[in-house]
N, C-alpha and C. Protein backbone atom coordinates (compact mmCIF):
# COMPACT_ATOMS: atom_id res chain seq x y z
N UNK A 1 -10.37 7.07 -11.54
CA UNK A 1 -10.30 6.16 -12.67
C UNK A 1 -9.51 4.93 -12.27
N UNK A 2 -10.21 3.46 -12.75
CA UNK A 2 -9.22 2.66 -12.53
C UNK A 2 -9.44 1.73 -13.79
N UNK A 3 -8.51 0.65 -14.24
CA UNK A 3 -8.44 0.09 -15.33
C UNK A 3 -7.47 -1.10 -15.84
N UNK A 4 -8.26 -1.96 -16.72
CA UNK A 4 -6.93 -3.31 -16.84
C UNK A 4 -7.08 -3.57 -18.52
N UNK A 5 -6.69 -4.14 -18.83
CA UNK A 5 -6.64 -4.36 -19.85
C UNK A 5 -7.62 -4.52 -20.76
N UNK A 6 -8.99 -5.17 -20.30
CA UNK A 6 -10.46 -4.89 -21.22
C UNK A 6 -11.10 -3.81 -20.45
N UNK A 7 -11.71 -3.05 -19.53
CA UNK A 7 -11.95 -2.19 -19.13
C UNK A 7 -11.73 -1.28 -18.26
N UNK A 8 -11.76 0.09 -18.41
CA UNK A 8 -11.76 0.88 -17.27
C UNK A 8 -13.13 1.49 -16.72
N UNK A 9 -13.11 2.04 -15.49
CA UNK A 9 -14.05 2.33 -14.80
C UNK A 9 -13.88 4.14 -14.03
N UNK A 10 -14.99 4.77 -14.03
CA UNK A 10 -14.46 6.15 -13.87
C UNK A 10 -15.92 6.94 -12.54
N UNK A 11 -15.65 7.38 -11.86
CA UNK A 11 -17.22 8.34 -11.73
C UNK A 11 -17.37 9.59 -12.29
N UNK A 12 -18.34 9.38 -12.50
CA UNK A 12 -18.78 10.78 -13.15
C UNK A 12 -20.31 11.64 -12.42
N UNK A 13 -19.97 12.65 -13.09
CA UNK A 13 -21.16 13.52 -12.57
C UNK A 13 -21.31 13.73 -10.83
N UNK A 14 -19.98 13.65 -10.12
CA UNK A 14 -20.33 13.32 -8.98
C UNK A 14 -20.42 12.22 -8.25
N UNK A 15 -21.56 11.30 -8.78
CA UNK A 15 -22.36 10.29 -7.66
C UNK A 15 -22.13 8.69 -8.52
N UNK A 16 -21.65 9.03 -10.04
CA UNK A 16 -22.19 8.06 -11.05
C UNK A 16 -20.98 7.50 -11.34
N UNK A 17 -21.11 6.04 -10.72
CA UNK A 17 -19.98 4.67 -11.48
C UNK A 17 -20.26 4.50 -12.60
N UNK A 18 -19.26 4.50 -13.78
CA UNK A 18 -19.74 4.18 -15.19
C UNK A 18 -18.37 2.92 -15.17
N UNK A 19 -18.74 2.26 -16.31
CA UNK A 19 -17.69 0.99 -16.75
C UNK A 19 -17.62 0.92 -17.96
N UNK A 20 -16.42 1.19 -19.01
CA UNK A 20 -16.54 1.11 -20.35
C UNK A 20 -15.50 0.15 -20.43
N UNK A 21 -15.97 -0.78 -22.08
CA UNK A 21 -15.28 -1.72 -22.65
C UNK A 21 -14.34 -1.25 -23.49
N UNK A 22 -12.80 -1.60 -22.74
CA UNK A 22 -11.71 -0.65 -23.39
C UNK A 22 -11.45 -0.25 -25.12
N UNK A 23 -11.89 -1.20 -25.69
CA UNK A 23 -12.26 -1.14 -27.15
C UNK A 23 -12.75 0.11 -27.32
N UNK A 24 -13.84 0.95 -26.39
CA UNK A 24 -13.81 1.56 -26.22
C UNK A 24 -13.61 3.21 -25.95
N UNK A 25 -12.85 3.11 -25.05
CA UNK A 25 -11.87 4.48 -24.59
C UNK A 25 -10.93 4.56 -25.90
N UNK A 26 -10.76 5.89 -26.12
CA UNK A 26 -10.02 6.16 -27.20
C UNK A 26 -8.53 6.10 -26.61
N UNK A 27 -7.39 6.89 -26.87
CA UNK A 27 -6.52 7.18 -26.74
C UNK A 27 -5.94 8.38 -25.62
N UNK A 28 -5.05 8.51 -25.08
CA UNK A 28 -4.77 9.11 -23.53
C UNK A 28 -4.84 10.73 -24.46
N UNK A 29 -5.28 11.34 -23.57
CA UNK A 29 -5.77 12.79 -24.19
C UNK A 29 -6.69 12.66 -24.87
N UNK A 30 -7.64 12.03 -25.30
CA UNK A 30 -8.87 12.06 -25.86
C UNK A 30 -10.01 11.88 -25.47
N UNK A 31 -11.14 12.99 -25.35
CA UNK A 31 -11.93 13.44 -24.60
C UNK A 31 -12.99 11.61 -25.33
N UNK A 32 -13.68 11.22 -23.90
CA UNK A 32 -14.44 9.70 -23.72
C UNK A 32 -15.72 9.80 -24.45
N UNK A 33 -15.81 9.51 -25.72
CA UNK A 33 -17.70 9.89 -26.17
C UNK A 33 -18.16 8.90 -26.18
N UNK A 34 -18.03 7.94 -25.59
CA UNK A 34 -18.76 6.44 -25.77
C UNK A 34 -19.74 6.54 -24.53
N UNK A 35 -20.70 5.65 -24.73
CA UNK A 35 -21.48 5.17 -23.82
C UNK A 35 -20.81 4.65 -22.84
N UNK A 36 -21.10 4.51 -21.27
CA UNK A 36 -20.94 3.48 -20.61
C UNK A 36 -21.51 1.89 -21.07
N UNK A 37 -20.56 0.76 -20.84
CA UNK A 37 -21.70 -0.39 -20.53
C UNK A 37 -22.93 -0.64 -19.67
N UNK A 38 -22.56 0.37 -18.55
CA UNK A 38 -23.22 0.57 -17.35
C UNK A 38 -22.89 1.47 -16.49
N UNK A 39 -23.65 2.17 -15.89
CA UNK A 39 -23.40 2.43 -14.66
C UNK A 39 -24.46 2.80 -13.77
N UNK A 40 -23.81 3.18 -12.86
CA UNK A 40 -24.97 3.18 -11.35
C UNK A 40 -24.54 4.19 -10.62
N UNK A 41 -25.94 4.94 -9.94
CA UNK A 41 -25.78 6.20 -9.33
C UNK A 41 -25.53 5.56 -7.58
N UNK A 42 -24.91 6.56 -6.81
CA UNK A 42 -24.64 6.03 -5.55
C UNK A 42 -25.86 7.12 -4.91
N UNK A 43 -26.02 6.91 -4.04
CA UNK A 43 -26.96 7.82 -2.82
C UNK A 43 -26.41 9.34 -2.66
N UNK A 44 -27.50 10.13 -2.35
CA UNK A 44 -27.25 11.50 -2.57
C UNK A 44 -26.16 11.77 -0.72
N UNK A 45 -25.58 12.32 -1.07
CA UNK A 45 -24.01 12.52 0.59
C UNK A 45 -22.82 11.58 -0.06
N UNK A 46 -22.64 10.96 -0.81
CA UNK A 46 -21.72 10.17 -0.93
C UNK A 46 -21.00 10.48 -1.92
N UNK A 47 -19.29 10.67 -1.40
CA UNK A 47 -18.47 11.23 -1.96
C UNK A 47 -17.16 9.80 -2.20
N UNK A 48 -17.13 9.57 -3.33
CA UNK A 48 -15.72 8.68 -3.77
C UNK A 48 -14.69 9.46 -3.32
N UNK A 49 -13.53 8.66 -2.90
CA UNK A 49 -12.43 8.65 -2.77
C UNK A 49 -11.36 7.48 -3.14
N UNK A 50 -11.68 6.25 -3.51
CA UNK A 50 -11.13 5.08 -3.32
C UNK A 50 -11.95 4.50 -4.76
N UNK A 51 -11.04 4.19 -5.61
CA UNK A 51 -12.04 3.94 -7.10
C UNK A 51 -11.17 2.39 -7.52
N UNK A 52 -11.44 0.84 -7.17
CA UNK A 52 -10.96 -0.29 -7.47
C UNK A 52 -11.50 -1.06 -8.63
N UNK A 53 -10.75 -1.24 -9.21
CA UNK A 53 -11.38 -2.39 -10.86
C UNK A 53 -10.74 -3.83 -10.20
N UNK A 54 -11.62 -4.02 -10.16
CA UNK A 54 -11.39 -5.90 -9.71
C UNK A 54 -11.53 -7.11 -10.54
N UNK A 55 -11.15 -8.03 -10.72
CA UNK A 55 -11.55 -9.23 -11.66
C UNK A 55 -13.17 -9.31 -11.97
N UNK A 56 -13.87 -9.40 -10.89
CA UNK A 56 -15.16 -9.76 -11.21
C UNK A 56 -15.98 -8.43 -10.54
N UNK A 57 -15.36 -7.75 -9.90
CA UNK A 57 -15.80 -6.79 -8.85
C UNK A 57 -15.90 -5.15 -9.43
N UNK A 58 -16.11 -4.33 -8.95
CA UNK A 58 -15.68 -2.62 -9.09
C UNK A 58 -15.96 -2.44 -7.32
N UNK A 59 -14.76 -2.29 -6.45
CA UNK A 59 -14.58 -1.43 -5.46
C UNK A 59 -14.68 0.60 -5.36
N UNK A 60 -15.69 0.89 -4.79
CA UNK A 60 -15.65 2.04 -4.68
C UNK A 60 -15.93 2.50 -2.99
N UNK A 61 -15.21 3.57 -2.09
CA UNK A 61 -15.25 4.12 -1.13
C UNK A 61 -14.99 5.51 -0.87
N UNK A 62 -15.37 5.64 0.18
CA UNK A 62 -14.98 7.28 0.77
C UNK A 62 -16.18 7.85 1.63
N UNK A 63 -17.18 8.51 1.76
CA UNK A 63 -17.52 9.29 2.89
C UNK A 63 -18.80 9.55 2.10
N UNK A 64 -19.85 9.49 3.82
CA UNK A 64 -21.03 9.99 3.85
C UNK A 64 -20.93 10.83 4.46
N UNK A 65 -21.35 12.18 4.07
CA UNK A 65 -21.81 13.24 4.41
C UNK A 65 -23.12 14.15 4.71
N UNK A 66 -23.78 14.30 5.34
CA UNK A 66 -24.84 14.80 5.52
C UNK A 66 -25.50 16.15 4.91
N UNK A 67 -26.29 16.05 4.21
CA UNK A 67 -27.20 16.93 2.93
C UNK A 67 -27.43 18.19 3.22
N UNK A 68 -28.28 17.92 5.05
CA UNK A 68 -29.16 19.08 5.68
C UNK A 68 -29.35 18.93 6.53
N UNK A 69 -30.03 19.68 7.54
CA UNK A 69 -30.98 19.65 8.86
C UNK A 69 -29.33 19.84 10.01
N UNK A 70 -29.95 18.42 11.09
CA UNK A 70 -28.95 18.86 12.19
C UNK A 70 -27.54 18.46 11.79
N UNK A 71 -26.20 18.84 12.43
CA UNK A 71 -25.15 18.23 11.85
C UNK A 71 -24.46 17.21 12.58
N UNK A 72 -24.18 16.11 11.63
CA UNK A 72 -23.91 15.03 12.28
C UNK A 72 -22.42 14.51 11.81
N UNK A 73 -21.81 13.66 12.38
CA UNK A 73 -20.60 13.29 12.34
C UNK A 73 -20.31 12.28 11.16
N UNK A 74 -19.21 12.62 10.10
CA UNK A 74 -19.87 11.90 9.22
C UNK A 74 -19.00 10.86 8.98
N UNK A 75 -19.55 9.74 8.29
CA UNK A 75 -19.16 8.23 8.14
C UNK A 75 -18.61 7.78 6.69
N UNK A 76 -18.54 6.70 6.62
CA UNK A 76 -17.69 6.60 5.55
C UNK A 76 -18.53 5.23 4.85
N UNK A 77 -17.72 4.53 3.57
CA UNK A 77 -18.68 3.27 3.25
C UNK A 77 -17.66 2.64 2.48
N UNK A 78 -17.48 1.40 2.05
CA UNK A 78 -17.25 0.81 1.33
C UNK A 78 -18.44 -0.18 0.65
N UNK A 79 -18.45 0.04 -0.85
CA UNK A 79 -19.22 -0.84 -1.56
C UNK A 79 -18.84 -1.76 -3.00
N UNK A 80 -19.63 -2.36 -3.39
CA UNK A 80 -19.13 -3.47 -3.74
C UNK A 80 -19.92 -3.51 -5.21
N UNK A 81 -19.50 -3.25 -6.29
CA UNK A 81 -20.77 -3.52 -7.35
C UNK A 81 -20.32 -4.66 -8.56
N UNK A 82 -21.29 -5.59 -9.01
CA UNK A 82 -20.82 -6.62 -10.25
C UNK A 82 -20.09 -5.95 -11.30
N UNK A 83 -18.81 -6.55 -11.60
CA UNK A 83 -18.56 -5.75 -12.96
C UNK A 83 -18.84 -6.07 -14.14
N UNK A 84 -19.75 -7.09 -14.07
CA UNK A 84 -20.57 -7.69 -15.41
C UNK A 84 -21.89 -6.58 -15.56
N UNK A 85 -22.49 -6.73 -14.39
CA UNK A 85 -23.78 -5.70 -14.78
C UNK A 85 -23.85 -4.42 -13.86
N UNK A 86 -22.78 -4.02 -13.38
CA UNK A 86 -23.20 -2.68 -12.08
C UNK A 86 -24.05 -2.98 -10.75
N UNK A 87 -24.83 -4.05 -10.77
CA UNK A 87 -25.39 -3.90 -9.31
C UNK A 87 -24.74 -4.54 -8.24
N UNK A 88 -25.42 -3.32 -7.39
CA UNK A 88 -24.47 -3.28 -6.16
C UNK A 88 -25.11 -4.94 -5.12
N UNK A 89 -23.73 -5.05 -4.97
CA UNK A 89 -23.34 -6.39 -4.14
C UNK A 89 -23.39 -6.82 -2.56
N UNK A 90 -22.98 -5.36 -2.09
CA UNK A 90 -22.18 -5.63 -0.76
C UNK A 90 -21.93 -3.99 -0.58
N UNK A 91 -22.24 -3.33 0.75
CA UNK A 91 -21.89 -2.37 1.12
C UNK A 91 -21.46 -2.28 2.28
N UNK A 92 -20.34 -1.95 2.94
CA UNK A 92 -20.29 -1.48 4.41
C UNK A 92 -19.97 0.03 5.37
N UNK A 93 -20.54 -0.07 6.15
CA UNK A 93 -20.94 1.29 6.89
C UNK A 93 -19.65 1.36 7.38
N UNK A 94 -18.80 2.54 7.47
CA UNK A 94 -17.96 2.32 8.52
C UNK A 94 -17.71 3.94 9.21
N UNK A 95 -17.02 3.99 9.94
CA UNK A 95 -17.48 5.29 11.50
C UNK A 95 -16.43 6.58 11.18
N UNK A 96 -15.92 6.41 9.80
CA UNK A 96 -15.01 7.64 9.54
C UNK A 96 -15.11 7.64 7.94
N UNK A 97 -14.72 8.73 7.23
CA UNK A 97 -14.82 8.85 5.81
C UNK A 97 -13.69 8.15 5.65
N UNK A 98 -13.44 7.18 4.37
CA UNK A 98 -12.44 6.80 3.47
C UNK A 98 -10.99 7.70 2.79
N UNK A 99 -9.90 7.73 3.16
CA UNK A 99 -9.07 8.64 3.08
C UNK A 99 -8.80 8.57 1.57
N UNK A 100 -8.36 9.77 1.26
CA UNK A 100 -8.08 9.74 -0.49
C UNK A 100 -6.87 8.59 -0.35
N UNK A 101 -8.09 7.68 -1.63
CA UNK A 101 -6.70 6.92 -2.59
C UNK A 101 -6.24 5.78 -1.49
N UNK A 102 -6.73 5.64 -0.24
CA UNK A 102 -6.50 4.28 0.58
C UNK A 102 -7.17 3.44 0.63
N UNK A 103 -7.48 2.47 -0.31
CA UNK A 103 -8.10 1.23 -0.46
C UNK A 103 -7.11 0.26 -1.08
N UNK A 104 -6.78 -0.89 -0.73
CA UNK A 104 -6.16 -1.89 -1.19
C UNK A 104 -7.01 -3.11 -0.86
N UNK A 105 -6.90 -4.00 -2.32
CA UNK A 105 -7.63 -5.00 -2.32
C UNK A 105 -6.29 -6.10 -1.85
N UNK A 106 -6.69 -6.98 -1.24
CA UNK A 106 -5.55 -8.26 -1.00
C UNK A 106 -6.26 -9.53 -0.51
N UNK A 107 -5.51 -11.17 -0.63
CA UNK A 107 -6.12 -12.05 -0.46
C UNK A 107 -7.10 -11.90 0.77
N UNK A 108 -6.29 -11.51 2.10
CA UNK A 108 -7.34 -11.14 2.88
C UNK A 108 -8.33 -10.50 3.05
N UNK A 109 -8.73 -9.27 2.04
CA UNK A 109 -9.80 -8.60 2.48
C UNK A 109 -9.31 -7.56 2.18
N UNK A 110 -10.30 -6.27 2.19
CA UNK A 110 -10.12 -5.07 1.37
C UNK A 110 -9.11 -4.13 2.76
N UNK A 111 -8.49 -3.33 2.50
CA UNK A 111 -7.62 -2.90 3.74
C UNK A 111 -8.30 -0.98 3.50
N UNK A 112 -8.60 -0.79 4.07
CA UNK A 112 -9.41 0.55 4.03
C UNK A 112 -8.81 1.62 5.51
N UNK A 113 -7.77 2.71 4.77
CA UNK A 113 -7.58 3.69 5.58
C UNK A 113 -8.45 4.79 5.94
N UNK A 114 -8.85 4.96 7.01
CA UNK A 114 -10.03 6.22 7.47
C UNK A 114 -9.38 7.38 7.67
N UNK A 115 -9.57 8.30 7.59
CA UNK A 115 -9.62 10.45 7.85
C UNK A 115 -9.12 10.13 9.33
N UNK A 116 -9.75 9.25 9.99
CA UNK A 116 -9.42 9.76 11.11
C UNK A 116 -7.80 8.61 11.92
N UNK A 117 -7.25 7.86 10.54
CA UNK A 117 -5.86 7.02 10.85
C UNK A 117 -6.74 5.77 11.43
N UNK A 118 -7.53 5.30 11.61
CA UNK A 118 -7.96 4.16 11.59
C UNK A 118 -7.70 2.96 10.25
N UNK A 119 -7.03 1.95 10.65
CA UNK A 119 -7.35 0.90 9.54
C UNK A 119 -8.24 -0.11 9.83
N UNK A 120 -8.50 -0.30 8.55
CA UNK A 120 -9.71 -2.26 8.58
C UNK A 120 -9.32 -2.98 8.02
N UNK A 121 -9.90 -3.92 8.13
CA UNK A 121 -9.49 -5.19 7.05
C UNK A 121 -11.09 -5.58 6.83
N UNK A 122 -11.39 -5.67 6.08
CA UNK A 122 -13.29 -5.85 6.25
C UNK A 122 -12.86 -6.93 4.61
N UNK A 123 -13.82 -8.15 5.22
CA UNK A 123 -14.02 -9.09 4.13
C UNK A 123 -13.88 -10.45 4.92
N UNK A 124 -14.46 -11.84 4.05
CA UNK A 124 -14.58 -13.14 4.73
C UNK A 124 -13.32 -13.29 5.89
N UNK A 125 -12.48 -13.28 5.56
CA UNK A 125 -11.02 -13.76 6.06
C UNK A 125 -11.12 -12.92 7.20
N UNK A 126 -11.65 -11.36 7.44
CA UNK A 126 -11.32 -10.78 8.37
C UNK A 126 -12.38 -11.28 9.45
N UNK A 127 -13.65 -11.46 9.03
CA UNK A 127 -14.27 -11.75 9.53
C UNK A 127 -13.88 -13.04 10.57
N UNK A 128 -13.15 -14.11 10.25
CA UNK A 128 -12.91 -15.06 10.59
C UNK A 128 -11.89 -15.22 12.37
């Protein structure tokens, strides 16, 4: 769950970003019966760990995992969705799962801790 003053943002069901208009959400201990404004399902292996409410943005990360068949080493993602309408923006692949709860957004670029102690800085500035 993450949240500011007009909305918070939660996954549910597993796979599913929802975004409600805090008007909304009832009161702390009170089970959520509202609709989402939106939300959006992520790809079937993909597990949140990293849940960001941004000004214009919703940051979500953590790990791809593999479904079936042979076993493979698994990766991680950071993605990027509008927080006006849910669609996704911007995704990146990256070579380790997303560690619980290590994502920080900052002027430079999103700072993303990996499972395996790797850090990034992934965004324009880093790029640069």
């Amino acid at each position: 769950v993450s949240w500011d003053a007009t909305a918070a943002c939660k996954m549910t069901y597993g796979r599913r970003l929802a975004l409600y208009d805090m008007a909304k959400v009832g009161k702390v201990g009170e089970k959520l019966t509202a609709r989402p404004d939106w939300s959006a399902d992520l790809p079937v292996g993909y597990q949140v760990t990293s849940l960001v409410l941004c000004q214009d943005a919703v940051l979500v990360a953590g790990g791809v995992y593999k479904t079936g068949g042979e076993p493979t080493p698994d990766t991680g993602f950071v993605a990027v969705f509008s927080r006006a309408e849910g669609k996704k923006v911007a995704e990146c692949a990256l070579p380790a799962p997303v560690a619980l709860g290590s994502v920080a957004v900052t002027r430079s670029g999103v700072v993303a801790t990996l499972r395996d102690s790797t850090v990034c800085l992934l965004g324009k500035k880093a790029a640069e």
